[in-house]
C-alpha atoms as a PDB file:
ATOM      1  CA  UNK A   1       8.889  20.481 -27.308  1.00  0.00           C
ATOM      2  CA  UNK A   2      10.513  18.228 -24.712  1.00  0.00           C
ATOM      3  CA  UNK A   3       8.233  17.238 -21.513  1.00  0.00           C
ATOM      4  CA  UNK A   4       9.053  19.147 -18.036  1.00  0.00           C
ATOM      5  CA  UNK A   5      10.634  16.790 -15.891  1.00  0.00           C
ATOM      6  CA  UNK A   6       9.858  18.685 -12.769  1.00  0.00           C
ATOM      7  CA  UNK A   7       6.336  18.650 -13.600  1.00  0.00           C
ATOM      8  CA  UNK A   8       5.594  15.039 -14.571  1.00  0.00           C
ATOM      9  CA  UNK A   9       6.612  14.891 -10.320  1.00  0.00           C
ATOM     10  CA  UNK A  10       4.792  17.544  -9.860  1.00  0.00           C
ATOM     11  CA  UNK A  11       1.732  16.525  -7.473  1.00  0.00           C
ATOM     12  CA  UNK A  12       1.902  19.680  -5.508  1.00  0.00           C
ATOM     13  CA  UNK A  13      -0.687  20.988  -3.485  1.00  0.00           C
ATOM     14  CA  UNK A  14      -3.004  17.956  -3.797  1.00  0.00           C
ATOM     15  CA  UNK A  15      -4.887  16.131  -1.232  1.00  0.00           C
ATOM     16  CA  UNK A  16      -3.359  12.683  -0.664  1.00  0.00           C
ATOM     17  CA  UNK A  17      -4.772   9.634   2.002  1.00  0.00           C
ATOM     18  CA  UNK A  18      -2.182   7.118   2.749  1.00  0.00           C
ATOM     19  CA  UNK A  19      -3.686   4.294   4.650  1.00  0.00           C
ATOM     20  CA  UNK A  20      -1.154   2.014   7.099  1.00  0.00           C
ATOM     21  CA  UNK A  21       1.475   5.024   7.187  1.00  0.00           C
ATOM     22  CA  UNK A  22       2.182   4.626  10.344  1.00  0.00           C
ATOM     23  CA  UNK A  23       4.836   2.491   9.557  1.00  0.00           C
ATOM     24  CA  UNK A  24       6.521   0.196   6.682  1.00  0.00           C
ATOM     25  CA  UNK A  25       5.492   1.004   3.153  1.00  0.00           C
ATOM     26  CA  UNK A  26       2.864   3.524   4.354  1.00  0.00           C
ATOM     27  CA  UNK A  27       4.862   5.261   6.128  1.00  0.00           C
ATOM     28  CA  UNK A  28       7.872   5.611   3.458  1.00  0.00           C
ATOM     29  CA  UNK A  29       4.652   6.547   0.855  1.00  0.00           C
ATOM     30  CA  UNK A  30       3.954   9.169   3.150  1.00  0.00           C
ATOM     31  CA  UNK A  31       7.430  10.900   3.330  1.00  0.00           C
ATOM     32  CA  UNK A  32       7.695  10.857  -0.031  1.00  0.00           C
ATOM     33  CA  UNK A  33       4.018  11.973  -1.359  1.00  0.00           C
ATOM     34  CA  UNK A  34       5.048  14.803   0.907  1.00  0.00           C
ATOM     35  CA  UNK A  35       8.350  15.804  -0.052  1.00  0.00           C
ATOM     36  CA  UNK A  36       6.630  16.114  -3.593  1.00  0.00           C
ATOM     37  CA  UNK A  37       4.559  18.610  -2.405  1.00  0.00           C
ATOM     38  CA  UNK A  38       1.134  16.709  -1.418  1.00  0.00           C
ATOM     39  CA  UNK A  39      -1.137  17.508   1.224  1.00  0.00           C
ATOM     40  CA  UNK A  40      -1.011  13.881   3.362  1.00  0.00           C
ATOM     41  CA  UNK A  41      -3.238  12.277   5.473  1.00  0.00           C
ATOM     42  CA  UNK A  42      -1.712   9.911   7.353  1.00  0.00           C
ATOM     43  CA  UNK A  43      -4.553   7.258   8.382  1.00  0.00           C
ATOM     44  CA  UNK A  44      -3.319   4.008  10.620  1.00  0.00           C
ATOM     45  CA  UNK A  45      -4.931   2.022  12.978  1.00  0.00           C
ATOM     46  CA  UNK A  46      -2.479   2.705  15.675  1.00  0.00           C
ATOM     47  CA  UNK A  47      -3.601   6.734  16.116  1.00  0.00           C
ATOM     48  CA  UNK A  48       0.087   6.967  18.292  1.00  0.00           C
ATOM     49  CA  UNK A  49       2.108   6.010  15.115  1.00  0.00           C
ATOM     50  CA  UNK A  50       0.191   7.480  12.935  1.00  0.00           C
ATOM     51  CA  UNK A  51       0.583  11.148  14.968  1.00  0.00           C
ATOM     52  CA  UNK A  52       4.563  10.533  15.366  1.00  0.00           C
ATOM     53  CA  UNK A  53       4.255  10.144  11.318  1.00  0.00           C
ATOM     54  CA  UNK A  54       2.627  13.222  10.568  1.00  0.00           C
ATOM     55  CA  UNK A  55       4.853  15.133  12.957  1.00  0.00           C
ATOM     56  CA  UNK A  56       8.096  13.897  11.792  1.00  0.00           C
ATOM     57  CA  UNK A  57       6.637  15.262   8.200  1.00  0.00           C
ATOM     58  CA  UNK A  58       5.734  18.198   9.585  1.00  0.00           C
ATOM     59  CA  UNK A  59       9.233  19.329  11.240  1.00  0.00           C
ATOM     60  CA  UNK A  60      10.435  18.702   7.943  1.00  0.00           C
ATOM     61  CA  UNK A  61       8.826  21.294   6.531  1.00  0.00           C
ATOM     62  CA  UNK A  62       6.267  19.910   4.563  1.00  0.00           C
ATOM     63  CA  UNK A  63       1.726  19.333   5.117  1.00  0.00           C
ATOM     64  CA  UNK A  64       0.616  16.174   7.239  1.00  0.00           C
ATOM     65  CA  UNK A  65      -2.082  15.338   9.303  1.00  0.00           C
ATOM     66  CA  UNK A  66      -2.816  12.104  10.896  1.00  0.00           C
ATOM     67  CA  UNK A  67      -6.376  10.376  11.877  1.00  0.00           C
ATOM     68  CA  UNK A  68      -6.801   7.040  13.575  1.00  0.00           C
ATOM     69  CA  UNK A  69      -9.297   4.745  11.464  1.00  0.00           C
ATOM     70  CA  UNK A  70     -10.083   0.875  11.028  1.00  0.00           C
ATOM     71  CA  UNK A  71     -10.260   0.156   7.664  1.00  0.00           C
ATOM     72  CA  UNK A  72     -12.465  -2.817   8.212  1.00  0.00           C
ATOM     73  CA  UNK A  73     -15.470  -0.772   9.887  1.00  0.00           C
ATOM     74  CA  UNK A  74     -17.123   1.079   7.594  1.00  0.00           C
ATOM     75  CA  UNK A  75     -18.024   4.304   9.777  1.00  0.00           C
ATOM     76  CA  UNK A  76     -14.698   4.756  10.596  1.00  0.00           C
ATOM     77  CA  UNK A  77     -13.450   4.803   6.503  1.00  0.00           C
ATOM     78  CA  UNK A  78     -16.138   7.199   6.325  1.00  0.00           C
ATOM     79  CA  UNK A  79     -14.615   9.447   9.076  1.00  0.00           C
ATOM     80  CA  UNK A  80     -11.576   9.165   8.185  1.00  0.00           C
ATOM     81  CA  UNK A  81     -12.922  10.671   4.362  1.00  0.00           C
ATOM     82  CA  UNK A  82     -15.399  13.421   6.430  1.00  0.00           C
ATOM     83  CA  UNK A  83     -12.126  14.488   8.085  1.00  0.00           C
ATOM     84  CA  UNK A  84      -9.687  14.661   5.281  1.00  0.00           C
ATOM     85  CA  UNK A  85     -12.399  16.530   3.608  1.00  0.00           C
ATOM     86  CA  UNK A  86     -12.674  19.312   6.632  1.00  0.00           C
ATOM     87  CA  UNK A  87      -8.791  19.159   6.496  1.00  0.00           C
ATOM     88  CA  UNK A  88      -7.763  19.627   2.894  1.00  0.00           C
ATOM     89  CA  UNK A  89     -10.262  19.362   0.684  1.00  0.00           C
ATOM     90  CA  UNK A  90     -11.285  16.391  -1.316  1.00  0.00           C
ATOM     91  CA  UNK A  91      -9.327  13.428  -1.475  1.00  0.00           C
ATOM     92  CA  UNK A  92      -7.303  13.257  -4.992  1.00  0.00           C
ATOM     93  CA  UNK A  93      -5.180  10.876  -4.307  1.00  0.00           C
ATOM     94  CA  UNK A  94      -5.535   7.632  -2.465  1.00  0.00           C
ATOM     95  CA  UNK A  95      -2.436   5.261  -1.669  1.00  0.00           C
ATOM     96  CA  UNK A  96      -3.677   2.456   0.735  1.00  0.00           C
ATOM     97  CA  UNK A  97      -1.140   0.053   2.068  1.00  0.00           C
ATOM     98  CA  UNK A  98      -3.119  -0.946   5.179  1.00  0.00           C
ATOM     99  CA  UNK A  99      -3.070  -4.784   5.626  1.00  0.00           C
ATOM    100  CA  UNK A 100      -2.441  -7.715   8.013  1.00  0.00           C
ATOM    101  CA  UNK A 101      -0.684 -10.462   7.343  1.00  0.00           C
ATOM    102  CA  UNK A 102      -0.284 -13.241   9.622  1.00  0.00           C
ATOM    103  CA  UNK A 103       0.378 -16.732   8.427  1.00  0.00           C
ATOM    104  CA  UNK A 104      -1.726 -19.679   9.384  1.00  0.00           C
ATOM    105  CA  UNK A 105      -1.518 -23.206   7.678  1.00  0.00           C
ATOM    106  CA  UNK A 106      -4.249 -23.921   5.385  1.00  0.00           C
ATOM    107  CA  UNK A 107      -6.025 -27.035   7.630  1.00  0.00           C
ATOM    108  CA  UNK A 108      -5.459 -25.057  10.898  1.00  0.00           C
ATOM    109  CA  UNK A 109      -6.980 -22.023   9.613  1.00  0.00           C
ATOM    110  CA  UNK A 110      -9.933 -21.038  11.405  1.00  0.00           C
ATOM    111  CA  UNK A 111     -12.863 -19.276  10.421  1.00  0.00           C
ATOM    112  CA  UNK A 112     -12.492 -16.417  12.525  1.00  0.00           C
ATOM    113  CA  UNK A 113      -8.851 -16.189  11.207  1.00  0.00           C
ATOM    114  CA  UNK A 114      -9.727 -16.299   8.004  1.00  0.00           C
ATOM    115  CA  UNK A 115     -12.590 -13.468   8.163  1.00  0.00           C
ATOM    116  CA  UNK A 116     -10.313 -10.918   9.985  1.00  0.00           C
ATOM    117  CA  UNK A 117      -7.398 -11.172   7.268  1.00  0.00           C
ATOM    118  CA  UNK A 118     -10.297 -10.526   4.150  1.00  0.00           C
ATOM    119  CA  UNK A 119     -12.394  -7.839   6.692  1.00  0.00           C
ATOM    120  CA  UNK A 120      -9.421  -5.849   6.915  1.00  0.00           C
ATOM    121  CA  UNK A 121      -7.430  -6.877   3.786  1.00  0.00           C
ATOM    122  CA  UNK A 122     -10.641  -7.020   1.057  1.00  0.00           C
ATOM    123  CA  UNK A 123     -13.637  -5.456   2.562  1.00  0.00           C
ATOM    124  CA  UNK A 124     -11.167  -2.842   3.982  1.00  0.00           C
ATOM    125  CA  UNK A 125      -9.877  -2.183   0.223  1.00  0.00           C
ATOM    126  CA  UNK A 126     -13.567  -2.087  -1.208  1.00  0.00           C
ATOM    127  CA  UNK A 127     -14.177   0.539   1.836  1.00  0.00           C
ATOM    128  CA  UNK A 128     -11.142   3.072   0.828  1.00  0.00           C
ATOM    129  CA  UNK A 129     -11.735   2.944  -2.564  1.00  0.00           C
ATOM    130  CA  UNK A 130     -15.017   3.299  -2.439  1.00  0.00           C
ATOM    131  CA  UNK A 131     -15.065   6.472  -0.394  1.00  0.00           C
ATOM    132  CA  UNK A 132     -12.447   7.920  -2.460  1.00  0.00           C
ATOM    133  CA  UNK A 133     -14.268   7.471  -5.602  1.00  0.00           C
ATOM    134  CA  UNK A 134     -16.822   8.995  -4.476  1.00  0.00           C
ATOM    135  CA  UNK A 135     -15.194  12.158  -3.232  1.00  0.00           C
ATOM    136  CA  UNK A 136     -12.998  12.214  -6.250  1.00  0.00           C
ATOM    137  CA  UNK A 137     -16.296  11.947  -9.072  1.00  0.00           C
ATOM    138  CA  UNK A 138     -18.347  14.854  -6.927  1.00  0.00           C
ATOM    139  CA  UNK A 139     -15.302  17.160  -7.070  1.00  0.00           C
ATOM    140  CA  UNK A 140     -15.104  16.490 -10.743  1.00  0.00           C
ATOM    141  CA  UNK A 141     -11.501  16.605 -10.978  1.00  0.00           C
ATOM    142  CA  UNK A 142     -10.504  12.785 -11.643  1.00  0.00           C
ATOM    143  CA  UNK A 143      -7.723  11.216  -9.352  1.00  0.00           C
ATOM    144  CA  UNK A 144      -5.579   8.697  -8.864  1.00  0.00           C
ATOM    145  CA  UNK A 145      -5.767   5.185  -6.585  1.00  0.00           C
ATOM    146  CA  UNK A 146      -2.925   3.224  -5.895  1.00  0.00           C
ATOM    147  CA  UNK A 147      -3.322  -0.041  -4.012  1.00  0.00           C
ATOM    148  CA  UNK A 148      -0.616  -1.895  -2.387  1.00  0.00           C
ATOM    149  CA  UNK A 149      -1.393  -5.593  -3.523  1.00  0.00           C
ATOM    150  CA  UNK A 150       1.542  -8.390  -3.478  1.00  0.00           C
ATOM    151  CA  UNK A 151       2.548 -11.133  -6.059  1.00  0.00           C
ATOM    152  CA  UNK A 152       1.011 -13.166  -3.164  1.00  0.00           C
ATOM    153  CA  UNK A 153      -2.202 -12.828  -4.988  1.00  0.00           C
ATOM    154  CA  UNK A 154      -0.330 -13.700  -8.219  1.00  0.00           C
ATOM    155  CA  UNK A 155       1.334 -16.996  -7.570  1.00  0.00           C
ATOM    156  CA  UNK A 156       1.833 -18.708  -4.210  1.00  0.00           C
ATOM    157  CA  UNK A 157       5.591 -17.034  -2.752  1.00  0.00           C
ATOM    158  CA  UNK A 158       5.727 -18.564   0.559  1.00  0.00           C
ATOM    159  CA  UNK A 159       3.959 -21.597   2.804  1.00  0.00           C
ATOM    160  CA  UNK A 160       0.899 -20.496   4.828  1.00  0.00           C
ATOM    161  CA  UNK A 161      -0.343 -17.491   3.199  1.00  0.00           C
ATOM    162  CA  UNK A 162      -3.357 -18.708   1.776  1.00  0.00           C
ATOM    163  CA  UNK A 163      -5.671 -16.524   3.431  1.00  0.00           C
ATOM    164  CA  UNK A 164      -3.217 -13.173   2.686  1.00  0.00           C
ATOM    165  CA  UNK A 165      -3.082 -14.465  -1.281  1.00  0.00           C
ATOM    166  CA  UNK A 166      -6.563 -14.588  -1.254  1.00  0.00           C
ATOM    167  CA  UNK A 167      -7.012 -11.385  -0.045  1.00  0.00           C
ATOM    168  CA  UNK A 168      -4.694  -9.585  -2.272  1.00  0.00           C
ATOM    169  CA  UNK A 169      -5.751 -11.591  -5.613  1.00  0.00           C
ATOM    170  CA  UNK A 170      -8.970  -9.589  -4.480  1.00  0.00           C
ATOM    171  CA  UNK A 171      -7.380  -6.361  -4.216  1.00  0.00           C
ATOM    172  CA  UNK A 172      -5.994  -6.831  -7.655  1.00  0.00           C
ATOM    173  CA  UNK A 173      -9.422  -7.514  -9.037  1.00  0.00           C
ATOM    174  CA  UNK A 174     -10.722  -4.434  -7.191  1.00  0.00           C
ATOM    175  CA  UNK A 175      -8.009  -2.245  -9.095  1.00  0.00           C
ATOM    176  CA  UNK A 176      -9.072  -3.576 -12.172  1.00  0.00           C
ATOM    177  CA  UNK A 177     -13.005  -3.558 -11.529  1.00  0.00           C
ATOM    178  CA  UNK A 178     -12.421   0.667 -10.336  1.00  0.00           C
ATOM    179  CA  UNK A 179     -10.410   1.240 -13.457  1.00  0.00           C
ATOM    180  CA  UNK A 180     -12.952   0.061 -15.665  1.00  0.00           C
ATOM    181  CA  UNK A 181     -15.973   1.119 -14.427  1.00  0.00           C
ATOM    182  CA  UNK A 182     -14.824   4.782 -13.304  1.00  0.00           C
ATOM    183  CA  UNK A 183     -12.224   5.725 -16.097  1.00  0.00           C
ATOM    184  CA  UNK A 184     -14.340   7.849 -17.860  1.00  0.00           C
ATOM    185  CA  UNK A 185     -14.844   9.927 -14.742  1.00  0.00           C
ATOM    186  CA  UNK A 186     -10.836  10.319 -14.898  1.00  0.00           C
ATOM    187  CA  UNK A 187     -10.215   8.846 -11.824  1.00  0.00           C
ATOM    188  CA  UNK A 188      -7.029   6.171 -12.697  1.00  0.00           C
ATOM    189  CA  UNK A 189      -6.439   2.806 -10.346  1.00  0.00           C
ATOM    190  CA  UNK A 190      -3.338   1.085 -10.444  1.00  0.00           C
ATOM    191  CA  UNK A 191      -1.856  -1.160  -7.826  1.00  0.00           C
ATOM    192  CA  UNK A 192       1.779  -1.969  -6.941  1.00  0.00           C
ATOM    193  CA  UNK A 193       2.738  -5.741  -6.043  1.00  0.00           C
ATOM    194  CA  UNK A 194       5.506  -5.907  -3.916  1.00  0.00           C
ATOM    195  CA  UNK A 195       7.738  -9.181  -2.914  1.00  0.00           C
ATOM    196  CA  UNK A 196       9.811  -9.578  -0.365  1.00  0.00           C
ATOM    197  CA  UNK A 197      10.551  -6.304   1.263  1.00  0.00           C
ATOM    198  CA  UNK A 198      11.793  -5.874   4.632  1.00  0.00           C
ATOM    199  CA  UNK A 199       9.274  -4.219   6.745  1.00  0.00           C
ATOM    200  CA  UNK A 200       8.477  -4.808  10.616  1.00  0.00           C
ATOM    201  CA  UNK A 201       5.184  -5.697   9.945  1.00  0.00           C
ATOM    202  CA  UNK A 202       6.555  -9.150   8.132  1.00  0.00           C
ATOM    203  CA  UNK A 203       9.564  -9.714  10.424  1.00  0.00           C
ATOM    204  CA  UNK A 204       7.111  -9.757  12.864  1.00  0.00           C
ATOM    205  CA  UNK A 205       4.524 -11.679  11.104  1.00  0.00           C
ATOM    206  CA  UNK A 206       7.531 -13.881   9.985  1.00  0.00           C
ATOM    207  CA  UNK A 207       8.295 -14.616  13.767  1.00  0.00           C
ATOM    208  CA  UNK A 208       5.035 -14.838  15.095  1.00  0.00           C
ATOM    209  CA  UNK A 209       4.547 -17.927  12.351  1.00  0.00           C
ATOM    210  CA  UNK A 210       7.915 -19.453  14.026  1.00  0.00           C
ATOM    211  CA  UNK A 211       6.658 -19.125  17.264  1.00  0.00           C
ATOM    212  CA  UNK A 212       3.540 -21.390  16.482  1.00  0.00           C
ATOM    213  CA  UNK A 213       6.306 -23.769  15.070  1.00  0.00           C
ATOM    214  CA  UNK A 214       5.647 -23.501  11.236  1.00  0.00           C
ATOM    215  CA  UNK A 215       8.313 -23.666   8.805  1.00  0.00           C
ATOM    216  CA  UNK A 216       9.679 -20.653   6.387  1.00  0.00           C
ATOM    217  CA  UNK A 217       9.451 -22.410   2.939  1.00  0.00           C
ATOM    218  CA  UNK A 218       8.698 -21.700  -0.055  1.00  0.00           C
ATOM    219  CA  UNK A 219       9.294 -20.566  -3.359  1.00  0.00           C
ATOM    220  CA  UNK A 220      10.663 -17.382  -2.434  1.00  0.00           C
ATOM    221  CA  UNK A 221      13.038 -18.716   0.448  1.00  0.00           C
ATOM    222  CA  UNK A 222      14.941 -20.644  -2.857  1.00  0.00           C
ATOM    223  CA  UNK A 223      17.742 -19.534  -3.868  1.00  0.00           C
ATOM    224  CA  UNK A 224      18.117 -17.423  -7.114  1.00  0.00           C
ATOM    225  CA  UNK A 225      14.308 -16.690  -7.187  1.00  0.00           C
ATOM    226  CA  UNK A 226      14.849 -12.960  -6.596  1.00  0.00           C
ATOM    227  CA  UNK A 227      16.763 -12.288 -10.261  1.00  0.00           C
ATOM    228  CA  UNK A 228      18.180  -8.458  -8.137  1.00  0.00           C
ATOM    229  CA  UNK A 229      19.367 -10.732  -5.496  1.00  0.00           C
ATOM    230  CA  UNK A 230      18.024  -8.477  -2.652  1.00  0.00           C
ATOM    231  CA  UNK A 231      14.642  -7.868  -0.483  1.00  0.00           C
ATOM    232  CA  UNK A 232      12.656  -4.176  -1.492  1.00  0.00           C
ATOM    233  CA  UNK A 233      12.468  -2.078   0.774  1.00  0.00           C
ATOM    234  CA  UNK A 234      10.092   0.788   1.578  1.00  0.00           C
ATOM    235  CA  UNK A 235      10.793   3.035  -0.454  1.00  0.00           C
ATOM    236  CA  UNK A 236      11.410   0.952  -3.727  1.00  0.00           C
ATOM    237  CA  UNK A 237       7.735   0.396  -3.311  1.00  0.00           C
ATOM    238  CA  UNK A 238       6.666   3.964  -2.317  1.00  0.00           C
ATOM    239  CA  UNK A 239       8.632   5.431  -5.610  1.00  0.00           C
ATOM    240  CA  UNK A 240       6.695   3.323  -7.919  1.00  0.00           C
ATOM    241  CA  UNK A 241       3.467   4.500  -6.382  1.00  0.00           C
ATOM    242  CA  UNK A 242       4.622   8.040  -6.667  1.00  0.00           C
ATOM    243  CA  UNK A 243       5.247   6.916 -10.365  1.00  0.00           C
ATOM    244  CA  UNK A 244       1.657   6.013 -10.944  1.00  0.00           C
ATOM    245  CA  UNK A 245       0.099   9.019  -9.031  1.00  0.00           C
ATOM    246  CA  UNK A 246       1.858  11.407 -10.743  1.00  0.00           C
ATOM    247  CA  UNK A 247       1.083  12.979 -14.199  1.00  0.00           C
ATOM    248  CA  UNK A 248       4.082  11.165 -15.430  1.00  0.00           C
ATOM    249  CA  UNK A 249       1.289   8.033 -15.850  1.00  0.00           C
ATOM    250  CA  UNK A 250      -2.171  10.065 -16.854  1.00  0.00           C
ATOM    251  CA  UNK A 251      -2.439   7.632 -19.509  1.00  0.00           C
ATOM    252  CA  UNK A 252      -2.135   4.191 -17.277  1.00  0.00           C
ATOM    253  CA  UNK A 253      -4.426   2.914 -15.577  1.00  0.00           C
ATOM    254  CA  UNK A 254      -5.702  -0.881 -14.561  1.00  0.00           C
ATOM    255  CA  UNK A 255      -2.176  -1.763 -13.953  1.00  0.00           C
ATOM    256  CA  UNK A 256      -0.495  -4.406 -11.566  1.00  0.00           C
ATOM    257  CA  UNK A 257       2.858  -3.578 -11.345  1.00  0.00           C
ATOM    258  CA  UNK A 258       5.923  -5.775  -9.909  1.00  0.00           C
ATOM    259  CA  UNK A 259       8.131  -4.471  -8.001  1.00  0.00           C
ATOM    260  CA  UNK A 260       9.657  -7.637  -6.777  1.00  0.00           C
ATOM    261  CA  UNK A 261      13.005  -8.002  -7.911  1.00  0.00           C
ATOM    262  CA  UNK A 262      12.148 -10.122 -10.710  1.00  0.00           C
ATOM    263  CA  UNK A 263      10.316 -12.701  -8.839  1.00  0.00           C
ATOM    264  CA  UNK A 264       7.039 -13.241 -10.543  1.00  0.00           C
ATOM    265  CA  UNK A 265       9.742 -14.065 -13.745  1.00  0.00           C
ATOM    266  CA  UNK A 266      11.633 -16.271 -12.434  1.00  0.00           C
END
C-alpha cells in the first residue's frame, strides 16, 4: 500500500517552539511549521518582533503565540517552557535557530566577546534542548529537535568566525549527544547546517565586521565554491527542518544535514 503523502506533512495540531523567529530563518520556520498545521511558539529575544510574528501568523488563519526569552539565562528558557506548557500543552517539537553571530579576528578577540557568542550560541542550545527533553520524556509521547547549526562548525567558510565555528561545532555535538542518549525515549534530534543564506541578521553582522575595517575573505567569498551558484534563503532552510520534524523522517535521527548549496563538497 503506497504511503499518504499528505500525512508524512502532516504535523497537525502539535505543539511546536521556534526559538529566534522573530526574524530570518526563525521566522520563515515559523510560517511554515504553521501553515502545516502546528501549534507555534514564537520565542525571540526582541518580545516586539517576536509579537508582530505571531500576529502576522495569526491573521493568516493559523495558531501562534509569541514570548520574549534569552536563551542564554537559564530562568528565562525555563519560562519560556512553563509558558508554552500553560499555552498548548507540552512542547513536541523544538526548532531553535536563535544565535549571534558577530565576527571578530581571532588575536583581537576578547574574552568577554568570546563568552557572549558560546553563552548564547552553546549554553543557550544545551538550555532549549534540555528543557524540551524534558517536557517531551514526561509526556511520554517522543518528539522531535531540530537545531539550526552551520557548516561553520564543519570547516572554516569565512575569515573571523572562529568564535561562531566554535559554537556551532558544539551545537552539532549536542545533536548528536541528545540523539544518543534519549532515542529510546523516542524523542529524534537532527540539526540543519546552513551556508550562506541571506538573512538580516548576517548582512548586518557582515557590515558591522566592515565597519571595524576587517576584510570579507574566505573560502566561501571564492568563486565556484557554492556548486547551485546562489545564497539559501529562509525558507530553503526552514523546509528541510519541516522535513526532519515531520513523520516523513521517524526513522532519522543524529543527523547533520547540508543545506548549503553544495559547499561543504566542494
Amino acid at each position: 500500500m503506497s504511503q499518504n503523502i499528505s500525512e508524512l506533512w502532516n504535523i497537525g495540531g502539535q505543539t511546536v517552539i521556534v526559538t529566534g523567529a522573530g526574524r530570518g530563518i526563525g521566522r520563515s520556520v515559523a510560517n511554515l511549521f504553521a501553515a502545516a498545521g502546528g501549534r507555534v511558539v514564537v520565542a525571540d529575544i526582541a518580545g516586539e518582533s517576536a509579537v508582530a510574528a505571531a500576529q502576522a501568523i495569526v491573521d493568516q488563519g493559523f495558531e501562534a503565540y509569541a514570548v520574549q526569552v534569552d536563551i542564554a539565562e537559564e530562568a528565562s528558557v525555563k519560562s519560556l517552557y512553563e509558558k508554552t506548557l500553560q499555552k498548548y500543552g507540552p512542547t513536541q517539537i523544538l526548532v531553535h535557530c536563535a544565535a549571534i553571530f558577530p565576527k571578530y579576528a581571532l588575536l583581537d578577540i576578547e574574552a568577554g566577546q568570546w563568552d557572549r557568542i558560546q553563552a548564547v550560541n552553546t549554553r543557550g542550545t544545551m538550555f532549549v534542548m534540555r528543557e524540551a527533553i524534558r517536557q517531551m520524556r514526561g509526556a511520554g509521547r517522543g518528539g522531535a529537535i531540530v537545531n539550526i547549526s552551520s557548516v561553520s562548525g564543519e570547516r572554516e567558510v569565512v575569515f573571523h568566525n572562529a568564535a561562531y565555528g566554535a559554537s556551532k561545532a558544539a551545537t552539532t555535538n549536542l545533536t548528536r549527544v541528545a540523539a544518543l542518549e534519549f532515542g529510546a525515549d523516542g524523542i529524534r534530534v537532527n540539526a540543519v547546517l546552513p551556508g550562506g543564506t541571506a538573512t538580516e541578521g548576517a548582512r548586518e553582522a557582515s557590515e558591522a565586521m566592515k565597519a571595524r575595517g576587517l576584510e570579507m575573505k574566505g573560502p566561501m567569498t571564492h568563486p565556484g565554491r557554492v556548486p547551485l551558484g546562489a545564497m539559501g534563503t529562509p525558507d530553503d532552510i526552514a523546509n528541510a527542518c519541516l522535513f526532519l520534524a515531520s513523520p516523513a523522517a521517524k526513522f532519522i535521527t543524529g543527523q547533520c544535514l547540508a543545506v548549503d548549496g553544495g559547499f561543504l563538497i566542494s
